[in-house]
C-alpha atoms as a PDB file:
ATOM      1  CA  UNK A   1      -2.533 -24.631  -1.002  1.00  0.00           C
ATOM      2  CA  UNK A   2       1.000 -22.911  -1.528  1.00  0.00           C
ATOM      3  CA  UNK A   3       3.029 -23.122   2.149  1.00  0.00           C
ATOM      4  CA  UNK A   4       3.213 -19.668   3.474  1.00  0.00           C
ATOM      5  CA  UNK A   5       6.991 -19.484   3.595  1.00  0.00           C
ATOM      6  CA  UNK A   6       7.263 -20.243   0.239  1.00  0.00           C
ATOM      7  CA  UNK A   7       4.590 -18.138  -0.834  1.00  0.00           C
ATOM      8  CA  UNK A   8       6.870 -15.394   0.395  1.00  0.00           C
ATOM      9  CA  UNK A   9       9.963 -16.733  -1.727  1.00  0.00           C
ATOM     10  CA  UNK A  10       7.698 -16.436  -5.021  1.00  0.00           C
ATOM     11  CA  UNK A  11       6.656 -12.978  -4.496  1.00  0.00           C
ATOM     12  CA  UNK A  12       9.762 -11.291  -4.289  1.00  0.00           C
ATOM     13  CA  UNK A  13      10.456  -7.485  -4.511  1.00  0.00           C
ATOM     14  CA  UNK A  14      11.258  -6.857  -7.766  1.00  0.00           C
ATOM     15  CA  UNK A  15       9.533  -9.705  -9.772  1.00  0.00           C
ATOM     16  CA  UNK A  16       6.121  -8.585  -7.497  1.00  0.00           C
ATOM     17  CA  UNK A  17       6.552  -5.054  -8.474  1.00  0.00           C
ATOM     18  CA  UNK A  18       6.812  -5.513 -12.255  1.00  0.00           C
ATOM     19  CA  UNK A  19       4.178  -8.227 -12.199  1.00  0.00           C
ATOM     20  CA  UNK A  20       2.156  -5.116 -10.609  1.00  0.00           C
ATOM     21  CA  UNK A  21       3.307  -2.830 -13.551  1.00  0.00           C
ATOM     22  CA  UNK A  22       2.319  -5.239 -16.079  1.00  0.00           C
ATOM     23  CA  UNK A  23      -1.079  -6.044 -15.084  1.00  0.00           C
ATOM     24  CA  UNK A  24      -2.112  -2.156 -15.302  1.00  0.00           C
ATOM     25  CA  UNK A  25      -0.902  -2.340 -18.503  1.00  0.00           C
ATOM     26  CA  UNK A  26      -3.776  -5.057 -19.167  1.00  0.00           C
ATOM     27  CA  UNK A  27      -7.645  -4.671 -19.961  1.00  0.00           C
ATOM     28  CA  UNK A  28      -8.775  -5.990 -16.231  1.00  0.00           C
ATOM     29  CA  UNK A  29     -11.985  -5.455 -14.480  1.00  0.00           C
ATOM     30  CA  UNK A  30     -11.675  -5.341 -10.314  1.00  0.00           C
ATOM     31  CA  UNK A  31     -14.889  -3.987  -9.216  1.00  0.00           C
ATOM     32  CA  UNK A  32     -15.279  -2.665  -6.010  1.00  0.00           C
ATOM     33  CA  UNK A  33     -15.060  -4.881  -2.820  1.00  0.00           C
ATOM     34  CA  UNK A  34     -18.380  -6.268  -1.742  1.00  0.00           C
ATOM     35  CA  UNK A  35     -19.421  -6.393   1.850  1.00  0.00           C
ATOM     36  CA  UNK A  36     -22.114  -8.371   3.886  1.00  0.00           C
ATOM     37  CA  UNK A  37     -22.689  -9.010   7.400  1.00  0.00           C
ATOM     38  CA  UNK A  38     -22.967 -12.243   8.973  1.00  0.00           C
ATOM     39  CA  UNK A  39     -24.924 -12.951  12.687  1.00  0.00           C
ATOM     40  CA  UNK A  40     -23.044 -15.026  14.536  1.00  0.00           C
ATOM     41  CA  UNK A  41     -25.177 -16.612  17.129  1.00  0.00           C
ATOM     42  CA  UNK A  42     -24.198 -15.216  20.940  1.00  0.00           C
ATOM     43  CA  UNK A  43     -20.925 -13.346  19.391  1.00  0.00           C
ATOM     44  CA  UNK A  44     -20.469  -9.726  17.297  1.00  0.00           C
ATOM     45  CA  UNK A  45     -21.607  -9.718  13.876  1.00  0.00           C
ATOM     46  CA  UNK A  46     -19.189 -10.543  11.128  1.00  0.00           C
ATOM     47  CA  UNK A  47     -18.179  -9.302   7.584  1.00  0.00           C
ATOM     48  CA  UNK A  48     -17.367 -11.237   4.774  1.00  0.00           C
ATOM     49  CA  UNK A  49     -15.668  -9.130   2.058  1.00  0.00           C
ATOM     50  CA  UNK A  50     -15.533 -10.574  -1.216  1.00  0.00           C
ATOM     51  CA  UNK A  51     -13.034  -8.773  -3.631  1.00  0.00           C
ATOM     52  CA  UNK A  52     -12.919 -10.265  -7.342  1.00  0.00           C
ATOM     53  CA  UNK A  53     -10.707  -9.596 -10.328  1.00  0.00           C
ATOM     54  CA  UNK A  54     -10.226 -10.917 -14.056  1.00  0.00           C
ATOM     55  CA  UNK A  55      -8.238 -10.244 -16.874  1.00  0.00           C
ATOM     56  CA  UNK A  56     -10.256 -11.654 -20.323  1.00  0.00           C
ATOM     57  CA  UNK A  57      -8.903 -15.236 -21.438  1.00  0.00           C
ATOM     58  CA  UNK A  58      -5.818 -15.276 -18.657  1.00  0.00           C
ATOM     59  CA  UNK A  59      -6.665 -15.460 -14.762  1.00  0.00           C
ATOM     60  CA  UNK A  60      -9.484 -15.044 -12.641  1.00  0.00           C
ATOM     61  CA  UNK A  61      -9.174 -14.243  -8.834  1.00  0.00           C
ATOM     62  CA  UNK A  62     -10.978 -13.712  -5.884  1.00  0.00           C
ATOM     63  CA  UNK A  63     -10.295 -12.578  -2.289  1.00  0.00           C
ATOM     64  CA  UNK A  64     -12.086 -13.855   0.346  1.00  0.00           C
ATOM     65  CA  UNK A  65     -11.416 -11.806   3.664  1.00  0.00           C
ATOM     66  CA  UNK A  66     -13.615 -13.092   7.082  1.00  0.00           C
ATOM     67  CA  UNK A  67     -13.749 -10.703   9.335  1.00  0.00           C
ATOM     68  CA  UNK A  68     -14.777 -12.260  12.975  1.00  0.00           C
ATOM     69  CA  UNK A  69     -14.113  -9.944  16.091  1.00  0.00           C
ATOM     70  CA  UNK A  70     -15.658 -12.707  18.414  1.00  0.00           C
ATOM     71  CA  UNK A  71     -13.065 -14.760  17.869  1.00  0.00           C
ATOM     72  CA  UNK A  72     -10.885 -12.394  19.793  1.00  0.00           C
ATOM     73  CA  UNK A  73     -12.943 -13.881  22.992  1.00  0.00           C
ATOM     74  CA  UNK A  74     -11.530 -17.247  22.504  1.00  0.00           C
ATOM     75  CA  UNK A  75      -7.664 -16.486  21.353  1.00  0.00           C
ATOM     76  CA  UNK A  76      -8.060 -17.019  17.775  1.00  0.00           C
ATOM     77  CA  UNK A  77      -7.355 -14.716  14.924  1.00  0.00           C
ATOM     78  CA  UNK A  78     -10.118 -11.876  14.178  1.00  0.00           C
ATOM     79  CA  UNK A  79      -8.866 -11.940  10.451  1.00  0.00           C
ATOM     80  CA  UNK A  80      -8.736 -14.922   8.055  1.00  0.00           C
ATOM     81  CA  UNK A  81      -8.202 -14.360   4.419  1.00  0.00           C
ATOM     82  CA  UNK A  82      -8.476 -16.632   1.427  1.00  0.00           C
ATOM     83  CA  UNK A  83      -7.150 -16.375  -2.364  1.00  0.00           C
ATOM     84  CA  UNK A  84      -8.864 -18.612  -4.713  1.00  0.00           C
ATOM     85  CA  UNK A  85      -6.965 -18.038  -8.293  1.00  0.00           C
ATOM     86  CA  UNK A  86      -8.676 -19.966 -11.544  1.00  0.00           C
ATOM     87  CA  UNK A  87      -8.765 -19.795 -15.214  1.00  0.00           C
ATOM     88  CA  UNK A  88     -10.481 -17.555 -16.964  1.00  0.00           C
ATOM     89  CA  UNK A  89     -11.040 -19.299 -20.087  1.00  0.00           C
ATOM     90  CA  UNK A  90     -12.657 -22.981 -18.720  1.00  0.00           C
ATOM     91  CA  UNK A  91     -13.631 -21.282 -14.764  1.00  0.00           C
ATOM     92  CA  UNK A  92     -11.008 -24.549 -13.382  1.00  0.00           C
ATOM     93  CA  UNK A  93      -9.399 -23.383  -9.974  1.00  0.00           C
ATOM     94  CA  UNK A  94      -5.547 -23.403 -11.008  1.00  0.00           C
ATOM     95  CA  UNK A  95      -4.458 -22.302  -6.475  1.00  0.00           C
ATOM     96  CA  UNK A  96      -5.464 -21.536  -3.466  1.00  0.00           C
ATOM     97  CA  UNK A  97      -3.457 -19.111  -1.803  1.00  0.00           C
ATOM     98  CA  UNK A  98      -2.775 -17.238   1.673  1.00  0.00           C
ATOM     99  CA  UNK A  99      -5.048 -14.179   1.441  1.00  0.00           C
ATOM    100  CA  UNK A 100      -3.009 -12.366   4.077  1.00  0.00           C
ATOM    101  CA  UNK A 101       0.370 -12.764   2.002  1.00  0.00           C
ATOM    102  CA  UNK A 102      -1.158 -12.081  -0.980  1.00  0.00           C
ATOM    103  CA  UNK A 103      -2.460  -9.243   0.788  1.00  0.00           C
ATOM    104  CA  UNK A 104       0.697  -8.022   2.613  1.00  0.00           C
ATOM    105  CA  UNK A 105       3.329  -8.234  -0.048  1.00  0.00           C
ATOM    106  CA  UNK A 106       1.310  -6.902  -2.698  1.00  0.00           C
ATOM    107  CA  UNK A 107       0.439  -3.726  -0.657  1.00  0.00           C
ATOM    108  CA  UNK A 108       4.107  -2.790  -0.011  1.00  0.00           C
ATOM    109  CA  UNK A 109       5.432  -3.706  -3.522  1.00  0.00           C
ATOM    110  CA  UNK A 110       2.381  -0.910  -4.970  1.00  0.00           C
ATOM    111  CA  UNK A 111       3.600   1.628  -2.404  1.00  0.00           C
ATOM    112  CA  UNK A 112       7.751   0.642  -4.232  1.00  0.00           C
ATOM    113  CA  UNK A 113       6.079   1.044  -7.379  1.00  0.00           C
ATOM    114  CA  UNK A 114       4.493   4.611  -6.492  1.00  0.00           C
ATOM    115  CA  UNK A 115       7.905   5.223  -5.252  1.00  0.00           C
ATOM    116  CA  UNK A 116       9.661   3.999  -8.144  1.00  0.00           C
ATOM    117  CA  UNK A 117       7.250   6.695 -10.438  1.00  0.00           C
ATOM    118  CA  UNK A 118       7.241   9.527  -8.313  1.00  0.00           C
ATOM    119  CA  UNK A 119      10.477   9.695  -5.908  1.00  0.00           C
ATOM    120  CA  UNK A 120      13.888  11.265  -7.032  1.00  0.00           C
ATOM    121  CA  UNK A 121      16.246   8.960  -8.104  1.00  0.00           C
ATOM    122  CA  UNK A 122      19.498  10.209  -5.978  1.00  0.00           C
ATOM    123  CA  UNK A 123      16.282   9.573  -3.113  1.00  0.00           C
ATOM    124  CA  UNK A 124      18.437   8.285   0.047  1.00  0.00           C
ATOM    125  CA  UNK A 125      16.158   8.728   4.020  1.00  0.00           C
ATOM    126  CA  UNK A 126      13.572   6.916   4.040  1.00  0.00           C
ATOM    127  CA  UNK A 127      11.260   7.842   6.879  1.00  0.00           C
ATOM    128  CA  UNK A 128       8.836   4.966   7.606  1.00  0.00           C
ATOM    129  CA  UNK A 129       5.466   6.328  10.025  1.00  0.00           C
ATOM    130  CA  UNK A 130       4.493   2.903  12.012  1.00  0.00           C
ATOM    131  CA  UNK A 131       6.063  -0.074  13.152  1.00  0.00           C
ATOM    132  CA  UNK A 132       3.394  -2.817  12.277  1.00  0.00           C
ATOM    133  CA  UNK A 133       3.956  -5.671   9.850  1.00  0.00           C
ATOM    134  CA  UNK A 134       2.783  -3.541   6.438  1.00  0.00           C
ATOM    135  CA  UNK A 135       5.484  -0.828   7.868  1.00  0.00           C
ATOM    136  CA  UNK A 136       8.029  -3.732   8.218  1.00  0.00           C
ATOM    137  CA  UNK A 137       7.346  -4.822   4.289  1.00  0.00           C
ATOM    138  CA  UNK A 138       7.872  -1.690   2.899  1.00  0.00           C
ATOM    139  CA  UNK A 139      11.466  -1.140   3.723  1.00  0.00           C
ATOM    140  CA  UNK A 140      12.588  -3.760   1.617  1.00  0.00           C
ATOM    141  CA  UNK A 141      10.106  -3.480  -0.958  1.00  0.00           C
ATOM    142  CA  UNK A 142      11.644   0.455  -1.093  1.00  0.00           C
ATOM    143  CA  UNK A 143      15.347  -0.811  -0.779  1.00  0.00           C
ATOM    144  CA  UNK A 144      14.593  -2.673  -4.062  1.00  0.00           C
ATOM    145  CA  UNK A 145      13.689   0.519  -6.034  1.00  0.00           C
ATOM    146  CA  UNK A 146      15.877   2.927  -4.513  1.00  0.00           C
ATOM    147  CA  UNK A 147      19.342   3.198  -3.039  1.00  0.00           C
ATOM    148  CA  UNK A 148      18.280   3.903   0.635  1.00  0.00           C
ATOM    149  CA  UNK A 149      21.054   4.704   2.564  1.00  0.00           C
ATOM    150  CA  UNK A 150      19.389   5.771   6.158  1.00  0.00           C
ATOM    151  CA  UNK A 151      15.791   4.329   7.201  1.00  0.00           C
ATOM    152  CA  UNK A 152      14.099   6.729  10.341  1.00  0.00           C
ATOM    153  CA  UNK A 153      11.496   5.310  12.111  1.00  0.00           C
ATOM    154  CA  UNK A 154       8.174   6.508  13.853  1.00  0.00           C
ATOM    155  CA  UNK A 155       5.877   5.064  15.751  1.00  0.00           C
ATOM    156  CA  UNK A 156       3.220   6.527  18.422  1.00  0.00           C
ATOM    157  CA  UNK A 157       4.732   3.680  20.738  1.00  0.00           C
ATOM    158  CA  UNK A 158       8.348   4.369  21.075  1.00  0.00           C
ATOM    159  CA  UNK A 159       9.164   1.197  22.371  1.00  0.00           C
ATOM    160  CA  UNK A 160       7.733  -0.772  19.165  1.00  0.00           C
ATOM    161  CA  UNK A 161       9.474   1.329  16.578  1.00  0.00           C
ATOM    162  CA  UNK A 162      13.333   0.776  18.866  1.00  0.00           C
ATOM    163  CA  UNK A 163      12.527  -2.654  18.141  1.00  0.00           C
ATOM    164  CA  UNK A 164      12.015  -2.582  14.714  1.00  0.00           C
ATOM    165  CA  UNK A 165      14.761  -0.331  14.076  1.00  0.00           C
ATOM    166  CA  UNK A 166      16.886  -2.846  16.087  1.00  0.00           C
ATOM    167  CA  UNK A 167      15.888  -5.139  13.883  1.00  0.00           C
ATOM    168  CA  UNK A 168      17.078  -3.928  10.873  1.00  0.00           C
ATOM    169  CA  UNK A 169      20.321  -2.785  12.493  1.00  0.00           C
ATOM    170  CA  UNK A 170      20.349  -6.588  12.947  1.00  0.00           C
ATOM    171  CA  UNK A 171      20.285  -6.861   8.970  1.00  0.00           C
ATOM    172  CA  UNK A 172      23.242  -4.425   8.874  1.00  0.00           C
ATOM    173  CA  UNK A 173      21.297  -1.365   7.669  1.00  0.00           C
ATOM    174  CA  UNK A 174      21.508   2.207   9.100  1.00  0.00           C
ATOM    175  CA  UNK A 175      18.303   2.345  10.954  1.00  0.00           C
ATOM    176  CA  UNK A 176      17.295   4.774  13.750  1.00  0.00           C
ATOM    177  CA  UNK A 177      14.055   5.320  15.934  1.00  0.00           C
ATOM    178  CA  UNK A 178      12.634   8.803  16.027  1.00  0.00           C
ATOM    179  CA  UNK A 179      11.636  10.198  19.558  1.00  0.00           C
ATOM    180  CA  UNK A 180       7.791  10.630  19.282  1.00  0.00           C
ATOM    181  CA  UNK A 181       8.300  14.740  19.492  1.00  0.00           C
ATOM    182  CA  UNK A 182      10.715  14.599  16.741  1.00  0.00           C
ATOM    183  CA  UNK A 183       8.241  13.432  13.935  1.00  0.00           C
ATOM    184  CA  UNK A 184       8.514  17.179  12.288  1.00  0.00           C
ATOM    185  CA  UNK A 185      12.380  17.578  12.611  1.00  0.00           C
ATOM    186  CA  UNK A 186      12.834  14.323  10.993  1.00  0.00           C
ATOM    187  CA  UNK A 187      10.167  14.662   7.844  1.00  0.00           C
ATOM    188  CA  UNK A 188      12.123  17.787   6.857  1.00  0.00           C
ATOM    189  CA  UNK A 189      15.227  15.455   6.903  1.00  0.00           C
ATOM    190  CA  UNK A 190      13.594  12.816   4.841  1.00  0.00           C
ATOM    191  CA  UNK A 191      13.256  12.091   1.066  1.00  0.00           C
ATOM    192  CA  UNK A 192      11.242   9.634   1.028  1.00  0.00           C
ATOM    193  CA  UNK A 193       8.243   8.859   3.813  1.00  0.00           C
ATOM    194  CA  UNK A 194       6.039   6.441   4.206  1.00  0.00           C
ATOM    195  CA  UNK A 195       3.057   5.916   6.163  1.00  0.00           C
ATOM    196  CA  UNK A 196       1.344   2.781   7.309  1.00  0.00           C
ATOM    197  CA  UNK A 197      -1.068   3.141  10.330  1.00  0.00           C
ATOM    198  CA  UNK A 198      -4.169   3.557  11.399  1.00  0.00           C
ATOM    199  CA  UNK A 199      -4.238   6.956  12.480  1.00  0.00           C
ATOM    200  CA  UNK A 200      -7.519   8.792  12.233  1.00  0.00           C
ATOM    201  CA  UNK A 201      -5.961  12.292  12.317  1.00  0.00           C
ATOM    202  CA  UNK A 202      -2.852  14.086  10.088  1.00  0.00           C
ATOM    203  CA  UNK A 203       0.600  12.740  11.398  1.00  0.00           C
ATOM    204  CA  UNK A 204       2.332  14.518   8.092  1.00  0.00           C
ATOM    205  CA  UNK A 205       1.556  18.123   8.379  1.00  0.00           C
ATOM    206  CA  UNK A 206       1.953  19.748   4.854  1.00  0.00           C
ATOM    207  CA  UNK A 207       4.343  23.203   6.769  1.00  0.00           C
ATOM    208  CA  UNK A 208       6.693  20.195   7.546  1.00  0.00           C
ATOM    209  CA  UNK A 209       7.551  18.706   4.226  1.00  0.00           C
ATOM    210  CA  UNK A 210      10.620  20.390   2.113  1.00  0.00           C
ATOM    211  CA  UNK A 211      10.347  20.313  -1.057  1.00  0.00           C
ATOM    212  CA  UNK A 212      11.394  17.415  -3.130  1.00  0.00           C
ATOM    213  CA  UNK A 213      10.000  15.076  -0.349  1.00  0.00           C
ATOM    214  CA  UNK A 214       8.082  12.180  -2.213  1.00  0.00           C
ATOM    215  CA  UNK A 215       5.031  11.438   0.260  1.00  0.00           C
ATOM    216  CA  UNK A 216       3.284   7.529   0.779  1.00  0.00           C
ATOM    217  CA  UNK A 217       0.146   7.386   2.346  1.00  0.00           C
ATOM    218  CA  UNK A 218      -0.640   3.597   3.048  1.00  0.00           C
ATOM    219  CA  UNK A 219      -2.810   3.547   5.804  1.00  0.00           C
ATOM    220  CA  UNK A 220      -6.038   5.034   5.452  1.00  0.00           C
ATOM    221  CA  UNK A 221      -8.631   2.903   4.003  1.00  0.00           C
ATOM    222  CA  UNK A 222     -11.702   4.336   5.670  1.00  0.00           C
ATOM    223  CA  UNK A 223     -13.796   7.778   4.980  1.00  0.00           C
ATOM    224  CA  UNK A 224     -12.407   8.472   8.882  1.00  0.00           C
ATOM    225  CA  UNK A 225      -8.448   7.910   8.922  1.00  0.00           C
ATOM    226  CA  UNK A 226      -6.058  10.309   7.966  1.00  0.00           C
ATOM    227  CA  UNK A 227      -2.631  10.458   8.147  1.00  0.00           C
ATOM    228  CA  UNK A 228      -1.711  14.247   5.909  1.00  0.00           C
ATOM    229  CA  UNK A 229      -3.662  17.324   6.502  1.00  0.00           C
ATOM    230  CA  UNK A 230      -5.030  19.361   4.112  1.00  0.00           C
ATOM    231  CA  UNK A 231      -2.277  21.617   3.732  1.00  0.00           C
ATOM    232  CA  UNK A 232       0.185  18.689   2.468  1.00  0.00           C
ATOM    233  CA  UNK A 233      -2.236  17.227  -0.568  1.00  0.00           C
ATOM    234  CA  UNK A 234      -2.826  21.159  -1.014  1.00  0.00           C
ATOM    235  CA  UNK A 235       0.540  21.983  -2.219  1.00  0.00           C
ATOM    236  CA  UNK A 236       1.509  18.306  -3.345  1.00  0.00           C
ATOM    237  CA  UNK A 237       0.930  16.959  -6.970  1.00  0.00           C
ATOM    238  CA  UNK A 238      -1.151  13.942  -5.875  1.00  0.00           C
ATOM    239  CA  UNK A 239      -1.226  10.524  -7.460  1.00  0.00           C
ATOM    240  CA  UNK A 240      -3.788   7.175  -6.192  1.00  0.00           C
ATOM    241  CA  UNK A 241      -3.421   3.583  -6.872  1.00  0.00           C
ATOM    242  CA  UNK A 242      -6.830   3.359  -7.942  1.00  0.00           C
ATOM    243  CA  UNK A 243      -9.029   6.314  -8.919  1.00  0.00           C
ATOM    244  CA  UNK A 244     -12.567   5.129  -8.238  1.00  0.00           C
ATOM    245  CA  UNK A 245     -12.154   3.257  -5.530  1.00  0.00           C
ATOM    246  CA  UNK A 246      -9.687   6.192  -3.905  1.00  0.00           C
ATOM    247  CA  UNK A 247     -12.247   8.439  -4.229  1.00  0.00           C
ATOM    248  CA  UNK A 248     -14.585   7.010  -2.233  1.00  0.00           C
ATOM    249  CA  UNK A 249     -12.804   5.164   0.561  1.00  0.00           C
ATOM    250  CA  UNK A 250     -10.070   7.397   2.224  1.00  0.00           C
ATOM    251  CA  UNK A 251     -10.527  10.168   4.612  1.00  0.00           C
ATOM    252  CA  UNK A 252      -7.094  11.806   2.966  1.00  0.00           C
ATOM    253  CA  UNK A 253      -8.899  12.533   0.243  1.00  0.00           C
ATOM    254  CA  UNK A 254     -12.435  12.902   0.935  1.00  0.00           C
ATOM    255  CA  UNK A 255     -11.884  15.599   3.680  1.00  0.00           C
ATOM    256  CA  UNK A 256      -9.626  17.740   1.382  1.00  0.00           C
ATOM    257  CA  UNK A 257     -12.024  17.747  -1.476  1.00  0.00           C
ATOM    258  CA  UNK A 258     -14.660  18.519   1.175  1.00  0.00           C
ATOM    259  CA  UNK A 259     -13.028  21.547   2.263  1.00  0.00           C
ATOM    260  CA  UNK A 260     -12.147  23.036  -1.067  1.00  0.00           C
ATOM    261  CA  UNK A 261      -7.739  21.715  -0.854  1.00  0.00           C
ATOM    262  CA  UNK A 262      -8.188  19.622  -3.082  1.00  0.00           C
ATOM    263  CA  UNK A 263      -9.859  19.379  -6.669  1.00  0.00           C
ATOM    264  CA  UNK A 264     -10.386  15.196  -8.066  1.00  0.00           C
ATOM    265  CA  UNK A 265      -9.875  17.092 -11.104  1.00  0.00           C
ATOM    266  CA  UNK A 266      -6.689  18.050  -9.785  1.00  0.00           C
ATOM    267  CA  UNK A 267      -5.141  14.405  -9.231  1.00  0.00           C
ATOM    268  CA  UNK A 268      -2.398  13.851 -11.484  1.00  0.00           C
ATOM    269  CA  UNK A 269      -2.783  10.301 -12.272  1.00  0.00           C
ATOM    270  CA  UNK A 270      -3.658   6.566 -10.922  1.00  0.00           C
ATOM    271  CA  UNK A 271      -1.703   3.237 -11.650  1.00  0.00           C
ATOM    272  CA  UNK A 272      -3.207   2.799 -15.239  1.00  0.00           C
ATOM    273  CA  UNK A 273      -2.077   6.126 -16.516  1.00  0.00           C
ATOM    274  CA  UNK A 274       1.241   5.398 -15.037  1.00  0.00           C
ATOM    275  CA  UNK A 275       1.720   2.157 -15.989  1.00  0.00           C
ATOM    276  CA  UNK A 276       0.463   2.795 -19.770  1.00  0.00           C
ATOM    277  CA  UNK A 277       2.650   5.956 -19.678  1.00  0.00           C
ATOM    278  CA  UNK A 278      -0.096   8.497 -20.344  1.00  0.00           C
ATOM    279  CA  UNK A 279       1.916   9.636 -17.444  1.00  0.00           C
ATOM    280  CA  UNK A 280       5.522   9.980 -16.828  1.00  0.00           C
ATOM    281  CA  UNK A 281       5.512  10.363 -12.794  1.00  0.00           C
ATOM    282  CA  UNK A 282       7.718  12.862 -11.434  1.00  0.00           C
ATOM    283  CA  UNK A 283       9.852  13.721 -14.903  1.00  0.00           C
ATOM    284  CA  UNK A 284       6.497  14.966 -15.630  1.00  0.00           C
ATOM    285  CA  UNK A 285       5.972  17.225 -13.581  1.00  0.00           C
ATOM    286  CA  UNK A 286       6.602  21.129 -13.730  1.00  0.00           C
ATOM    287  CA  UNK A 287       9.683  21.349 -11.224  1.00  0.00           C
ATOM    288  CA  UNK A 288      10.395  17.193 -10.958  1.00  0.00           C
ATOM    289  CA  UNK A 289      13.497  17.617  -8.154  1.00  0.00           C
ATOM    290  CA  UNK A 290      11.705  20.702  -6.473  1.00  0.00           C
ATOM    291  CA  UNK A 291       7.748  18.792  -6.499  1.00  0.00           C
ATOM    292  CA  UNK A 292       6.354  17.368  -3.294  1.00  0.00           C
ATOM    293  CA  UNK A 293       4.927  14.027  -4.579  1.00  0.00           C
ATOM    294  CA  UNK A 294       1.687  12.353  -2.791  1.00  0.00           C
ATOM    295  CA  UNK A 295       0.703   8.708  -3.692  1.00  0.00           C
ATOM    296  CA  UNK A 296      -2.349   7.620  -1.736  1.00  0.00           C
ATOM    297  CA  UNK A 297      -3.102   3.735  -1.832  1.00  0.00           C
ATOM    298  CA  UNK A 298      -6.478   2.316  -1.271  1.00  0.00           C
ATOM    299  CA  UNK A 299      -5.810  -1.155  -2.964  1.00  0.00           C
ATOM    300  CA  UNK A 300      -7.449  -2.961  -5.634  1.00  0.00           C
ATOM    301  CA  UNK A 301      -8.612  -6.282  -5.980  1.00  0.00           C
ATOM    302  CA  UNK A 302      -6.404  -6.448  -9.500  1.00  0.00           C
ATOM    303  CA  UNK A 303      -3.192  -5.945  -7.510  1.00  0.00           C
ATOM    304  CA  UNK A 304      -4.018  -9.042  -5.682  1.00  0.00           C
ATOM    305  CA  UNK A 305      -4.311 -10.641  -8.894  1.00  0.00           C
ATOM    306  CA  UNK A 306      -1.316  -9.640 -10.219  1.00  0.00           C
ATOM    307  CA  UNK A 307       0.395 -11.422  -6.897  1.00  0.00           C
ATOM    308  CA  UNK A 308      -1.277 -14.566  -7.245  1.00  0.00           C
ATOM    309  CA  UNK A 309      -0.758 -15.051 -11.272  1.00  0.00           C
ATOM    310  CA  UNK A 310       3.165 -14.426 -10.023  1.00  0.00           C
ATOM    311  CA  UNK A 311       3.050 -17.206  -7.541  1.00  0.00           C
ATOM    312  CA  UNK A 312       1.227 -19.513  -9.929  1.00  0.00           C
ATOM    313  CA  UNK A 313       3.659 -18.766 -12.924  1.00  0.00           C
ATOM    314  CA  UNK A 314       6.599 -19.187 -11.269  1.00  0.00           C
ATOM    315  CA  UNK A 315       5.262 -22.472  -9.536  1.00  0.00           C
ATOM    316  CA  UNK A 316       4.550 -24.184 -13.023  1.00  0.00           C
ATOM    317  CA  UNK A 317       8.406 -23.725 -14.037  1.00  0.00           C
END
């Protein structure tokens, strides 16, 4: 088992977010997550997700997430995650991993890469939406992709997001909490914003975002979350981590398609197209410094690989 703290030190920002590039480049299979409840005698039912991945003759990986709200009774963590990584050519187990670092870092460093794709270059305000520990990852994932120069942050607690701004004041950056009834002044200000909560209504309202604006939705990864309305993926030209799996799990797509906003047909491009450059991300595009960019992430299974072969590599050095 690799220590958690220096888990961390092997998966850093820009090493993670190539190793992400790279493995889209490969022939993978990740199919989607699989679910099953558990009865736990005189406590709430559990759910053990299982989420495998494999590239042919290299690595094979699976994620093992418990999910036990009963434990909350007792003080212990609702959440445990495991990463088992083994070969794929003879089946031995090469590590085991922390499933929740895996988990964490790997999520931010996609949403750098989407950034790194689809945002200006001369990008400078970042606007982060939440305050929780994926929101707290993908500041410096960001920092390591673009030149950031002012980080805004919002959180539906006030209190929570002063800290964390306070925080990175405390790492010398410029860093500055946003009143909660100044979300829509400060999204016009922003280039960049990113959004990791677990709303289950729009925060980013589409009339609010100039153009320009590169959008990151991190946070809904149910049919029944949102965090943009339907006017935002309307006008945006909208990207996913993941088609399939985006398609069927996030309420910030499913409800737009529902109402006729948005067209699947319509979605510029997922990490594979990106990464194999049958897509150039924002150069692309029509108007590339006037665009509103969308990237919606749902995570996959092969991103967790890519983390874990990182770790592993870098290990055996």
């Amino acid at each position: 088992m690799i220590e958690t703290d220096r888990l961390t030190e092997l998966l850093a920002w820009p090493q993670l977010i190539d190793g992400l590039d790279e493995i889209f480049r490969k022939s993978y299979c990740c199919p989607i997550r699989h679910h099953h409840d558990i009865m736990v005698p005189g406590a709430d039912d559990a759910t053990l997700l299982l989420m495998p991945a494999w590239v042919e003759g290299e690595y094979l990986g699976v994620k093992q997430v418990n999910v036990f709200p009963g434990n909350a009774r007792d003080g212990l963590p609702g959440l445990n995650s495991h990463y088992l990584l083994s070969c794929a050519n003879t089946g031995a187990l090469l590590a085991r991993l922390d499933g929740n670092i895996i988990t964490g870092r790997r999520t931010a460093a996609a949403s750098a890469l989407a950034t790194r794709y689809l945002s200006r270059e001369d990008s400078r305000r970042l606007l982060i939406v939440g305050a929780g520990r994926v929101a707290r990852q993908v500041v410096p994932a960001t920092m390591s992709v673009r030149d950031i120069q002012r980080i805004d942050i919002w959180n539906i607690d006030y209190q929570q997001g002063a800290a964390f701004a306070e925080e990175l004041r405390a790492e010398g950056l410029d860093a500055h909490a946003v009143e909660v009834d100044k979300l829509e002044e400060t999204v016009g200000q922003a280039d960049i914003i990113s959004c990791a909560t677990l709303s289950k209504k729009p925060l980013i309202l589409g009339d609010w975002v100039e153009p320009g604006t590169h959008v990151d939705l991190i946070g809904s990864f149910t049919p029944h979350m949102r965090e943009a309305d339907d006017v935002l993926m309307a006008k945006s030209e909208v990207f996913v981590d993941f088609m399939e799996a985006a398609l069927q799990e996030t309420g910030d797509l499913i409800d737009p398609i529902r109402s006729g906003a948005l067209n699947p047909a319509d979605i510029r491009a997922d990490f594979t197209d990106l990464s194999r450059n049958r897509h150039q991300g924002r150069s692309e595009l029509p108007s590339p410094q006037e665009a509103i960019t969308v990237f919606k992430a749902v995570g996959s299974s092969i991103e967790d690989l890519a983390a874990a072969v990182l770790a592993y590599n870098q290990l055996k050095m």
